[in-house]
PDB file of N, CA and C in Angstrom:
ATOM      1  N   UNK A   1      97.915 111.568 161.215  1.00  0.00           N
ATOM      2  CA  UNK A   1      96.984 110.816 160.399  1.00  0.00           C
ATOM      3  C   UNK A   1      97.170 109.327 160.671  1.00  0.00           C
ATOM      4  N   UNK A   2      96.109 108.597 160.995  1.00  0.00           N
ATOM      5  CA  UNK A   2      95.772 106.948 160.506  1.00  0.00           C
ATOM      6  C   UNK A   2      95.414 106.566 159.979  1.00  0.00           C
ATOM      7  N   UNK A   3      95.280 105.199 159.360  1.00  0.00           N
ATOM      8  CA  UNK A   3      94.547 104.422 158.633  1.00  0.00           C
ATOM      9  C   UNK A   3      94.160 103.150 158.714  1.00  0.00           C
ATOM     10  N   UNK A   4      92.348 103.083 158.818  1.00  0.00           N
ATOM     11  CA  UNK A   4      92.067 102.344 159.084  1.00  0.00           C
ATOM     12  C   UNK A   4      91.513 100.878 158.033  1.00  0.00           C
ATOM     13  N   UNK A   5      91.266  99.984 157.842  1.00  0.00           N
ATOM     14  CA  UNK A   5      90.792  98.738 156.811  1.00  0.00           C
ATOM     15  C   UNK A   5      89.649  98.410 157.357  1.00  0.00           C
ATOM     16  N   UNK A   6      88.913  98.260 156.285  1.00  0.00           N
ATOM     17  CA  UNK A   6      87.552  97.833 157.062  1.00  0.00           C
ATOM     18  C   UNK A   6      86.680  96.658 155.726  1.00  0.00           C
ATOM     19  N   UNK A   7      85.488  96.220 155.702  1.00  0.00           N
ATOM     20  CA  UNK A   7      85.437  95.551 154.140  1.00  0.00           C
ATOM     21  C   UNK A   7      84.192  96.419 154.161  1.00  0.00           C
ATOM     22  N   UNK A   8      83.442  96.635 152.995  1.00  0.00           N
ATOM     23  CA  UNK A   8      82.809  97.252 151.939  1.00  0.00           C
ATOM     24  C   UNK A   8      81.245  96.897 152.893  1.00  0.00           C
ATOM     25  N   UNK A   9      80.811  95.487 153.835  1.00  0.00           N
ATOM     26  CA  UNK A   9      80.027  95.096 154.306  1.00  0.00           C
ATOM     27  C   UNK A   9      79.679  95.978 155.178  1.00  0.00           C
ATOM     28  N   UNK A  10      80.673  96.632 155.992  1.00  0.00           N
ATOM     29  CA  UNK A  10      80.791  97.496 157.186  1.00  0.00           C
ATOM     30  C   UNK A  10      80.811  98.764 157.348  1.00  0.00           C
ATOM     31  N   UNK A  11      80.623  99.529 155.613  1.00  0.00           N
ATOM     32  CA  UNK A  11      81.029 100.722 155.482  1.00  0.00           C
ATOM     33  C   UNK A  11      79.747 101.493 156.192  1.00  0.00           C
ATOM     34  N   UNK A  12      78.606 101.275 155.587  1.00  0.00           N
ATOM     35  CA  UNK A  12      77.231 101.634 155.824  1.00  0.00           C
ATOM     36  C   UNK A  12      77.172 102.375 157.692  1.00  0.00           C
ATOM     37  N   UNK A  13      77.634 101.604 158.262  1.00  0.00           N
ATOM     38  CA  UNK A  13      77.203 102.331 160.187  1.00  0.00           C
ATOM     39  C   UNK A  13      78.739 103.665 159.890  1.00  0.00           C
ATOM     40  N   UNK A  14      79.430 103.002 159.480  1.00  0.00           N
ATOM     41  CA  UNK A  14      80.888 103.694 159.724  1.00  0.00           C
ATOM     42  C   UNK A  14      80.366 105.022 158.535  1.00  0.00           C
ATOM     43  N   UNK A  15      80.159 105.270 157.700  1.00  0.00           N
ATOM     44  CA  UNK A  15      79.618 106.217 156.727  1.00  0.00           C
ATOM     45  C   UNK A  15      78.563 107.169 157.396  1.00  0.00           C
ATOM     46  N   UNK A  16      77.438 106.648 158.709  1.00  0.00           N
ATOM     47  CA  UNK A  16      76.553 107.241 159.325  1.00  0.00           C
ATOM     48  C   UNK A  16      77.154 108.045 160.228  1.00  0.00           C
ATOM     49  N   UNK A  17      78.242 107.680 160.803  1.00  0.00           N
ATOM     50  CA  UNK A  17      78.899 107.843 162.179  1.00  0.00           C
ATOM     51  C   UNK A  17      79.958 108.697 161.376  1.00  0.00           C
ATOM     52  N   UNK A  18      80.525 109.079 160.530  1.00  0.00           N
ATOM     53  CA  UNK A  18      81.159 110.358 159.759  1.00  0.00           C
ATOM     54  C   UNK A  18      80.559 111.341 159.809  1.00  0.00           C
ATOM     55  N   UNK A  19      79.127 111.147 159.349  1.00  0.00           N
ATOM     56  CA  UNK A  19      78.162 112.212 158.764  1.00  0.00           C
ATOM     57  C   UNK A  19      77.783 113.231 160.165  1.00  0.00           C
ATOM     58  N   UNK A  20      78.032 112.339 161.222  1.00  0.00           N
ATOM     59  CA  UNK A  20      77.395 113.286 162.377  1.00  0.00           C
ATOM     60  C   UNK A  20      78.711 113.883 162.807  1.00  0.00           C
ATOM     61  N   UNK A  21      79.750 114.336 162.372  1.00  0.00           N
ATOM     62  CA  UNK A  21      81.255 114.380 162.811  1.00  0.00           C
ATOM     63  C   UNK A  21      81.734 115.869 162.086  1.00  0.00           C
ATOM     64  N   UNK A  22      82.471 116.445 162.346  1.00  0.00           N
ATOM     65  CA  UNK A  22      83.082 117.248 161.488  1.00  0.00           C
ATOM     66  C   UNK A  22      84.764 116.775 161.696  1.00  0.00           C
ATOM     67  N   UNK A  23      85.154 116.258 160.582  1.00  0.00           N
ATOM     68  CA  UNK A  23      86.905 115.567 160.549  1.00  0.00           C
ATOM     69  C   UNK A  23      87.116 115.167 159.333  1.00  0.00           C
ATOM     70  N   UNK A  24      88.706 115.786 159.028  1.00  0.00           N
ATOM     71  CA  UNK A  24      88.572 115.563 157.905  1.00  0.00           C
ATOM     72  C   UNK A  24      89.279 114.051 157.783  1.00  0.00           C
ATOM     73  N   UNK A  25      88.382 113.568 156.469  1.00  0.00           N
ATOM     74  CA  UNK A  25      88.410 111.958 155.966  1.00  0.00           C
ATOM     75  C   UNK A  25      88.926 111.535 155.090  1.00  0.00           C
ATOM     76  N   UNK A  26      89.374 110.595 153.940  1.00  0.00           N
ATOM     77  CA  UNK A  26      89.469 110.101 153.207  1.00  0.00           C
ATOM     78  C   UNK A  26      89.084 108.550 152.797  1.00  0.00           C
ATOM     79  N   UNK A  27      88.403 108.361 151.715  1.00  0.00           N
ATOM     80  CA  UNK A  27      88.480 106.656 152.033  1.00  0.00           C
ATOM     81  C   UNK A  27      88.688 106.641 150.320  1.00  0.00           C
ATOM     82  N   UNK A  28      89.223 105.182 150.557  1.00  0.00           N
ATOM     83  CA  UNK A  28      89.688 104.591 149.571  1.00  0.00           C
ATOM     84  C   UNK A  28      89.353 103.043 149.082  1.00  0.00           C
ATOM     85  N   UNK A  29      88.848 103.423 147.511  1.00  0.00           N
ATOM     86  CA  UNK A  29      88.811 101.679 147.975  1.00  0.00           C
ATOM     87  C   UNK A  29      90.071 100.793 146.902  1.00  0.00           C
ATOM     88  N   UNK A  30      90.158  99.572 147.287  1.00  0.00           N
ATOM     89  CA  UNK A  30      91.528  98.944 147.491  1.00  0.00           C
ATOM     90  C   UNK A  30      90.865  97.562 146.687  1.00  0.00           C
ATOM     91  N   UNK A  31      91.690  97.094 145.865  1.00  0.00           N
ATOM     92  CA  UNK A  31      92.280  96.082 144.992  1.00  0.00           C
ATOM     93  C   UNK A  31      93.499  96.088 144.204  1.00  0.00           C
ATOM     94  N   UNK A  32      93.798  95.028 144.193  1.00  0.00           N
ATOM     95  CA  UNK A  32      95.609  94.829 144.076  1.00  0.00           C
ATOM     96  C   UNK A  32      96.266  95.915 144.169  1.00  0.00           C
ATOM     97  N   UNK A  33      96.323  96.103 145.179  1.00  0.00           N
ATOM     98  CA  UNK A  33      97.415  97.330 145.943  1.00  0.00           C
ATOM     99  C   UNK A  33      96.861  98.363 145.075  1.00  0.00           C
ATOM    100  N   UNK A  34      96.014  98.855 144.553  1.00  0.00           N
ATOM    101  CA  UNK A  34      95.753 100.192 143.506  1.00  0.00           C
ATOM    102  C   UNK A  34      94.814 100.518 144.358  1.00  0.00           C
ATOM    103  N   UNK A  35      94.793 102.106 144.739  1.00  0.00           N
ATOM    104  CA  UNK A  35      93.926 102.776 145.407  1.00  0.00           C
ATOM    105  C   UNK A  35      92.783 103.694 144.376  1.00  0.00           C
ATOM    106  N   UNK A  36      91.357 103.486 144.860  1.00  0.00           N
ATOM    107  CA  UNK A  36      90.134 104.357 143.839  1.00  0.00           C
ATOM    108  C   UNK A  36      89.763 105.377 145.046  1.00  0.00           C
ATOM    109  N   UNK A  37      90.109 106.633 144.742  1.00  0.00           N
ATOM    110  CA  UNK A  37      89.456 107.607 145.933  1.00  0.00           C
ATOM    111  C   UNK A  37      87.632 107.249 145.548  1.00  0.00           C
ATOM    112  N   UNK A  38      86.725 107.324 147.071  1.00  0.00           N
ATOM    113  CA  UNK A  38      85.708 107.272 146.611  1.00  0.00           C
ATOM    114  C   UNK A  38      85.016 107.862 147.076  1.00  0.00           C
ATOM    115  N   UNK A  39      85.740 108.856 148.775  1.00  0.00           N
ATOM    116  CA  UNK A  39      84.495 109.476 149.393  1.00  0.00           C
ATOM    117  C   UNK A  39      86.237 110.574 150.336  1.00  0.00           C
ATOM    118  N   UNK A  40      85.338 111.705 150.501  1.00  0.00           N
ATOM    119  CA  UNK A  40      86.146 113.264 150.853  1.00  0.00           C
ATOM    120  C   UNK A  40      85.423 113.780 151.832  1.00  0.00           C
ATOM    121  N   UNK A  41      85.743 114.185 153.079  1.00  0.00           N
ATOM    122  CA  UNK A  41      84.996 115.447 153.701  1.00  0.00           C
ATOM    123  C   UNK A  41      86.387 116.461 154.068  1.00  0.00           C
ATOM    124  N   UNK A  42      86.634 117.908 153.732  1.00  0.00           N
ATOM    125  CA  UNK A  42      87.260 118.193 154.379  1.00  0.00           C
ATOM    126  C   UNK A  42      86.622 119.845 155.228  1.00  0.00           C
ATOM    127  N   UNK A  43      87.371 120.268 156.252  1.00  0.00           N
ATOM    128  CA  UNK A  43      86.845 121.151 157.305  1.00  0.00           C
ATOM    129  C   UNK A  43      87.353 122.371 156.496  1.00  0.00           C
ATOM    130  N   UNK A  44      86.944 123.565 156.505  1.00  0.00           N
ATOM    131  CA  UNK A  44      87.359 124.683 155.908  1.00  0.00           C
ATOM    132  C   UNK A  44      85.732 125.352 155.428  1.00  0.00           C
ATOM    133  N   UNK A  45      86.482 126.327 154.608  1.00  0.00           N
ATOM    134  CA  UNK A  45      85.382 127.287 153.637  1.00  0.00           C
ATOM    135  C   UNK A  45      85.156 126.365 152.552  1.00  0.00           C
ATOM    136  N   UNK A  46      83.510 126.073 152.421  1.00  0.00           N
ATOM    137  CA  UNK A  46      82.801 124.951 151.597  1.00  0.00           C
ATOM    138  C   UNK A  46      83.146 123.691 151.705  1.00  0.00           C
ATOM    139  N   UNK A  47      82.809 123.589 153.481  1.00  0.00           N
ATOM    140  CA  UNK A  47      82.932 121.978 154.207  1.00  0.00           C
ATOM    141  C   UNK A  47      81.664 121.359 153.079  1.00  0.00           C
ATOM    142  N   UNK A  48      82.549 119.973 152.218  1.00  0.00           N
ATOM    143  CA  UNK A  48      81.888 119.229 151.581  1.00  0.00           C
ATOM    144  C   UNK A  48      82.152 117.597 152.538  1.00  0.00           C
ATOM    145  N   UNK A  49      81.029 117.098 152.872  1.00  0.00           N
ATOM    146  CA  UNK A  49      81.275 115.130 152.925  1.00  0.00           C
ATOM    147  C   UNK A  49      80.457 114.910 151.588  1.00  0.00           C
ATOM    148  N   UNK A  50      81.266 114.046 150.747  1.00  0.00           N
ATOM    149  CA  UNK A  50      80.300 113.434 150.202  1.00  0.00           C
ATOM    150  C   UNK A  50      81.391 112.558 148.815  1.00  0.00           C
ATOM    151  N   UNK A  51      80.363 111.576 147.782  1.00  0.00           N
ATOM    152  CA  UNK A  51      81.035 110.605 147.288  1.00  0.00           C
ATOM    153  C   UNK A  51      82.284 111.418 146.161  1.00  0.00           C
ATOM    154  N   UNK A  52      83.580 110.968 145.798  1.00  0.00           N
ATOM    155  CA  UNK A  52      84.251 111.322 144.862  1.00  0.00           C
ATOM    156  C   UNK A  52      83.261 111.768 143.812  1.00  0.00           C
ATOM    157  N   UNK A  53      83.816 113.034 142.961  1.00  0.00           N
ATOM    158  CA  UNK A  53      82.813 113.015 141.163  1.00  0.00           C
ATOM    159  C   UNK A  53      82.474 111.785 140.652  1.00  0.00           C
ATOM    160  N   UNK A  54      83.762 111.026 140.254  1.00  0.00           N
ATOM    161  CA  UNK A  54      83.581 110.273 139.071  1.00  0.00           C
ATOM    162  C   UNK A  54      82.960 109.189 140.333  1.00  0.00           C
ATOM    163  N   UNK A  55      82.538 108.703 140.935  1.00  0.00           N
ATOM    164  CA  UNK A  55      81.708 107.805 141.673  1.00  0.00           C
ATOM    165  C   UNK A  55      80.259 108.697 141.550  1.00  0.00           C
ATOM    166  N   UNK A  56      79.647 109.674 141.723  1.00  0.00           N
ATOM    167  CA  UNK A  56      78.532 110.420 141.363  1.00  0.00           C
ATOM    168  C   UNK A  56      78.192 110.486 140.408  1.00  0.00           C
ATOM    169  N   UNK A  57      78.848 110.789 139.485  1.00  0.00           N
ATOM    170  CA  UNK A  57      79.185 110.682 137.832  1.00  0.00           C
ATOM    171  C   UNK A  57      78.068 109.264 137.369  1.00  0.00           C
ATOM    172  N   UNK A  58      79.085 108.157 137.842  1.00  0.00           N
ATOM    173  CA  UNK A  58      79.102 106.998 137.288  1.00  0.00           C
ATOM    174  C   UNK A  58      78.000 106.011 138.014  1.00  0.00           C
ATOM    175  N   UNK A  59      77.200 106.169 139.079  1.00  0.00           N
ATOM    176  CA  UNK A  59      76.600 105.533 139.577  1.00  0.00           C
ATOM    177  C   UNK A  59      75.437 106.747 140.640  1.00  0.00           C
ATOM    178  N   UNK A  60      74.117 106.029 140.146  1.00  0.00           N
ATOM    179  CA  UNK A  60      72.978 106.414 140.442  1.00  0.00           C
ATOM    180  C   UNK A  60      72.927 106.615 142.257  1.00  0.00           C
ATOM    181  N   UNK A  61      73.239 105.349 142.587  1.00  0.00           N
ATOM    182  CA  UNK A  61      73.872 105.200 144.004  1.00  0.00           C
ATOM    183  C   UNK A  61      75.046 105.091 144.365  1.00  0.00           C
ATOM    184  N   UNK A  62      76.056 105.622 144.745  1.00  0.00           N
ATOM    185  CA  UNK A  62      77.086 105.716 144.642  1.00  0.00           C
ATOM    186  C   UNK A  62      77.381 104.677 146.022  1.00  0.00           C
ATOM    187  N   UNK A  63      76.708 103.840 146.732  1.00  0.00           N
ATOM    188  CA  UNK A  63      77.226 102.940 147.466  1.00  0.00           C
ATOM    189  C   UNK A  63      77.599 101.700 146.847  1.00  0.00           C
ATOM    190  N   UNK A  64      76.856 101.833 145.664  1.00  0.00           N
ATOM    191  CA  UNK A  64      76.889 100.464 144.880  1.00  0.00           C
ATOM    192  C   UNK A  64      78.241  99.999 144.228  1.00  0.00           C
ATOM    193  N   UNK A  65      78.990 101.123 144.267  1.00  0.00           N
ATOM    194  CA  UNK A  65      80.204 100.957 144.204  1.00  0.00           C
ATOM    195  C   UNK A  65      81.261 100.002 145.162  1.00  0.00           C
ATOM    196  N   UNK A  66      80.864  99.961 146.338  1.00  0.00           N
ATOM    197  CA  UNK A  66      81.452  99.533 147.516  1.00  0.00           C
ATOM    198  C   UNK A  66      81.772  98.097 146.880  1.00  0.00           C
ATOM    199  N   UNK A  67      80.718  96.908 146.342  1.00  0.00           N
ATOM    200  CA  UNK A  67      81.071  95.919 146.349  1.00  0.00           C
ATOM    201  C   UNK A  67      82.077  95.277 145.057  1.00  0.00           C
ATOM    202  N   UNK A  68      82.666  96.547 144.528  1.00  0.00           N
ATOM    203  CA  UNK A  68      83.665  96.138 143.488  1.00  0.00           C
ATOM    204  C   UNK A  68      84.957  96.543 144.354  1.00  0.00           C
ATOM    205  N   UNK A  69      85.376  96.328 145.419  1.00  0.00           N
ATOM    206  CA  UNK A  69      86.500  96.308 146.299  1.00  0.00           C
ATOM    207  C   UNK A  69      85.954  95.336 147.748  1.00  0.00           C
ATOM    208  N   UNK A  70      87.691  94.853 147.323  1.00  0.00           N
ATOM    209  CA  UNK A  70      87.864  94.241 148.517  1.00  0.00           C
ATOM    210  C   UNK A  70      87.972  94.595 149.589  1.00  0.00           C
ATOM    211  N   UNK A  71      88.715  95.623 149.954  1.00  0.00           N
ATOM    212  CA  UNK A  71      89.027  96.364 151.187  1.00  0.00           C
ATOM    213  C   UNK A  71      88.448  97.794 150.481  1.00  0.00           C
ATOM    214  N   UNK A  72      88.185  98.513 152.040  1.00  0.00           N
ATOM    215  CA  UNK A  72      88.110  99.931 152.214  1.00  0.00           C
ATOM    216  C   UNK A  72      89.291  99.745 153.121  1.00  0.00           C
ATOM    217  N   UNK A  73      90.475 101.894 152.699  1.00  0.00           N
ATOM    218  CA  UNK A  73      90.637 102.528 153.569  1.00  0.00           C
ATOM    219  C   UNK A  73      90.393 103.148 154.152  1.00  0.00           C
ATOM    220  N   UNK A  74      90.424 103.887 155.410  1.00  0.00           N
ATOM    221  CA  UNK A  74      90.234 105.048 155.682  1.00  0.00           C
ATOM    222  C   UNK A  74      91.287 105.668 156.038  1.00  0.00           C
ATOM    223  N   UNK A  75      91.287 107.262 155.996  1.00  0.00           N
ATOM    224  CA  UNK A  75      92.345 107.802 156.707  1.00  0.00           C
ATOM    225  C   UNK A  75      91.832 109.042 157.122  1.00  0.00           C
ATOM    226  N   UNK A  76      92.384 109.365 158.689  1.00  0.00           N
ATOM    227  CA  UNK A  76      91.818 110.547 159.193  1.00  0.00           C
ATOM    228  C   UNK A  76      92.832 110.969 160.528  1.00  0.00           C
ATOM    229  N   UNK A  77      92.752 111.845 161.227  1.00  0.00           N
ATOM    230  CA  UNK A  77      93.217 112.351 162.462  1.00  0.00           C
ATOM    231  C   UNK A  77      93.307 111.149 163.145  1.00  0.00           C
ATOM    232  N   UNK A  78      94.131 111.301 164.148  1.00  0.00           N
ATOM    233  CA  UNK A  78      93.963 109.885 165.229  1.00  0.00           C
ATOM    234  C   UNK A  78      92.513 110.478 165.791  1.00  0.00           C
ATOM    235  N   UNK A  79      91.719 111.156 166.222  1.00  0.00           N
ATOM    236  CA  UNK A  79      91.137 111.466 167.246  1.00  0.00           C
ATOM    237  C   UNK A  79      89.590 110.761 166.530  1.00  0.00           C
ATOM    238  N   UNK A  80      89.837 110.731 165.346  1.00  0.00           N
ATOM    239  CA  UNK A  80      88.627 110.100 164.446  1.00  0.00           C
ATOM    240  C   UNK A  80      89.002 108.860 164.594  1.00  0.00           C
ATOM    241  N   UNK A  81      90.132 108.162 164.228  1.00  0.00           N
ATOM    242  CA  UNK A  81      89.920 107.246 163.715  1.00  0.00           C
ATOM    243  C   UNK A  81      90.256 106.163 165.394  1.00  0.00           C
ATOM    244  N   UNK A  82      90.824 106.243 166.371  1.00  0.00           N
ATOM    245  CA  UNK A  82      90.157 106.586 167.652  1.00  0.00           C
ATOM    246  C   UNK A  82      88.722 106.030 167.825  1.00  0.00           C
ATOM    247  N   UNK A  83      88.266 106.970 167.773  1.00  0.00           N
ATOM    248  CA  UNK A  83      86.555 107.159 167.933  1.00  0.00           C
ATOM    249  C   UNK A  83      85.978 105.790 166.808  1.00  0.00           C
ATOM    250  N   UNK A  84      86.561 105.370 165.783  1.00  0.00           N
ATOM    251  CA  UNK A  84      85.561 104.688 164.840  1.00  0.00           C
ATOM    252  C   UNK A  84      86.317 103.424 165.443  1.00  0.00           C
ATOM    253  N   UNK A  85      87.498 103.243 166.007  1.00  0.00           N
ATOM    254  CA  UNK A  85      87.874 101.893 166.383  1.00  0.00           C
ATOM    255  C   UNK A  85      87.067 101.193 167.627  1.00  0.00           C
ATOM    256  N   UNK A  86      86.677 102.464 168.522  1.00  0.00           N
ATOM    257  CA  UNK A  86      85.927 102.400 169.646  1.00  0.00           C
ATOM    258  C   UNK A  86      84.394 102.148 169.709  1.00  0.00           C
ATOM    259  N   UNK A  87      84.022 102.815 168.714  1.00  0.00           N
ATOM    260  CA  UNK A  87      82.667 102.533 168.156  1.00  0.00           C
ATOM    261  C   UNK A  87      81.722 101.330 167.125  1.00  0.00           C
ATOM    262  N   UNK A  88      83.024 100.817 166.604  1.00  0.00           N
ATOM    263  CA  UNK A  88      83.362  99.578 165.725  1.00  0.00           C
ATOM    264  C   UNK A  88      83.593  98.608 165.849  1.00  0.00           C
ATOM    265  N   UNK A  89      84.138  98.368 167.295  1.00  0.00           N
ATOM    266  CA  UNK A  89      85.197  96.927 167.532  1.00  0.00           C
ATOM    267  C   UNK A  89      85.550  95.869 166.532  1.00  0.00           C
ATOM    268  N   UNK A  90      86.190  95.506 166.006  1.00  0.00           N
ATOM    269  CA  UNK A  90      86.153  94.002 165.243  1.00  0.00           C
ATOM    270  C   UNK A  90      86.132  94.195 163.773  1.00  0.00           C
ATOM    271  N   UNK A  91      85.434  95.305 163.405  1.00  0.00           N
ATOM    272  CA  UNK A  91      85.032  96.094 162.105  1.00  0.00           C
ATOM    273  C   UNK A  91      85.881  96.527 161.702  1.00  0.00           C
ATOM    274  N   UNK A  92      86.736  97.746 161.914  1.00  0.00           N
ATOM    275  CA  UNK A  92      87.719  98.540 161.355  1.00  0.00           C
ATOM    276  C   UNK A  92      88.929  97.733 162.713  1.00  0.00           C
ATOM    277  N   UNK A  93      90.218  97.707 161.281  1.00  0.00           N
ATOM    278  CA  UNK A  93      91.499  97.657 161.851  1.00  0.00           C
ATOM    279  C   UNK A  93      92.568  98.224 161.628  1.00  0.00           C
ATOM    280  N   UNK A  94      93.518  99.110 162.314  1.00  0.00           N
ATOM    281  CA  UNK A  94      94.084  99.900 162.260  1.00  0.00           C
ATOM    282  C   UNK A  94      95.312  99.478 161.346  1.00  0.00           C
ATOM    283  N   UNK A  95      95.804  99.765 160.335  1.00  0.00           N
ATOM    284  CA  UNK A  95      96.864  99.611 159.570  1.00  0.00           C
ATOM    285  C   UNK A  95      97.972 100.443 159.164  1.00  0.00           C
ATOM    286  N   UNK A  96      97.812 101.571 159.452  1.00  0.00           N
ATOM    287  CA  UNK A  96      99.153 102.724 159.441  1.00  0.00           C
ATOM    288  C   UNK A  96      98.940 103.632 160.354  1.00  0.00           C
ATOM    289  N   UNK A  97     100.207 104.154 161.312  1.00  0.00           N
ATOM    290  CA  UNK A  97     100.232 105.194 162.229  1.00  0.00           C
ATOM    291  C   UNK A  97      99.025 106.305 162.259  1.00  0.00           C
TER     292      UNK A  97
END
C-alpha cells in the first residue's frame, strides 16, 4: 500500500480516473492531523466505489464536501497509485511507502 496527497482542487480528474479502474482505494480527507474517511471502493463480492454514508447522508452532493479539507489522502496498491502519479504529474505526491 501507498499514499498519496493531493488538494481537494485536483480531486475531480483523479476521482474520474478511479471510476474507470477496478483497485481497491481509500481517501481521506485531512485537517489537523485528524483523518474524515470520505470515499471506498473495494474488489470482492458487492464491488462498491462510491462516497462514505455519512458524506451521502449529509450532503446532496457529496463533492461539496471536498472544500472543508485541506489535504486529500489517498491510499491504494502501488500499481494504482503508480498509475495516478503518472497520469497526474505535479498533482498527487507521494507521502508513505
Amino acid at each position: 500500500m501507498a499514499t498519496l496527497s493531493l488538494t481537494p482542487a485536483n480531486f475531480e480528474p483523479v476521482y474520474g480516473w478511479l471510476e474507470q479502474r477496478r483497485c481497491a482505494v481509500e481517501v481521506w480527507g485531512m485537517e489537523d492531523e485528524l483523518r474524515a474517511a470520505l470515499l471506498a471502493y473495494s474488489e470482492g463480492p458487492g464491488d462498491d466505489f462510491g462516497w462514505s454514508n455519512w458524506v451521502r447522508q449529509a450532503y446532496e452532493d457529496p463533492s461539496e464536501i471536498l472544500d472543508l479539507f485541506a489535504t486529500l489522502e489517498l491510499t491504494a496498491d502501488a500499481e494504482t497509485t503508480t498509475g495516478l502519479a503518472a497520469a497526474f504529474p505535479g498533482q498527487v505526491t507521494q507521502i508513505g511507502p
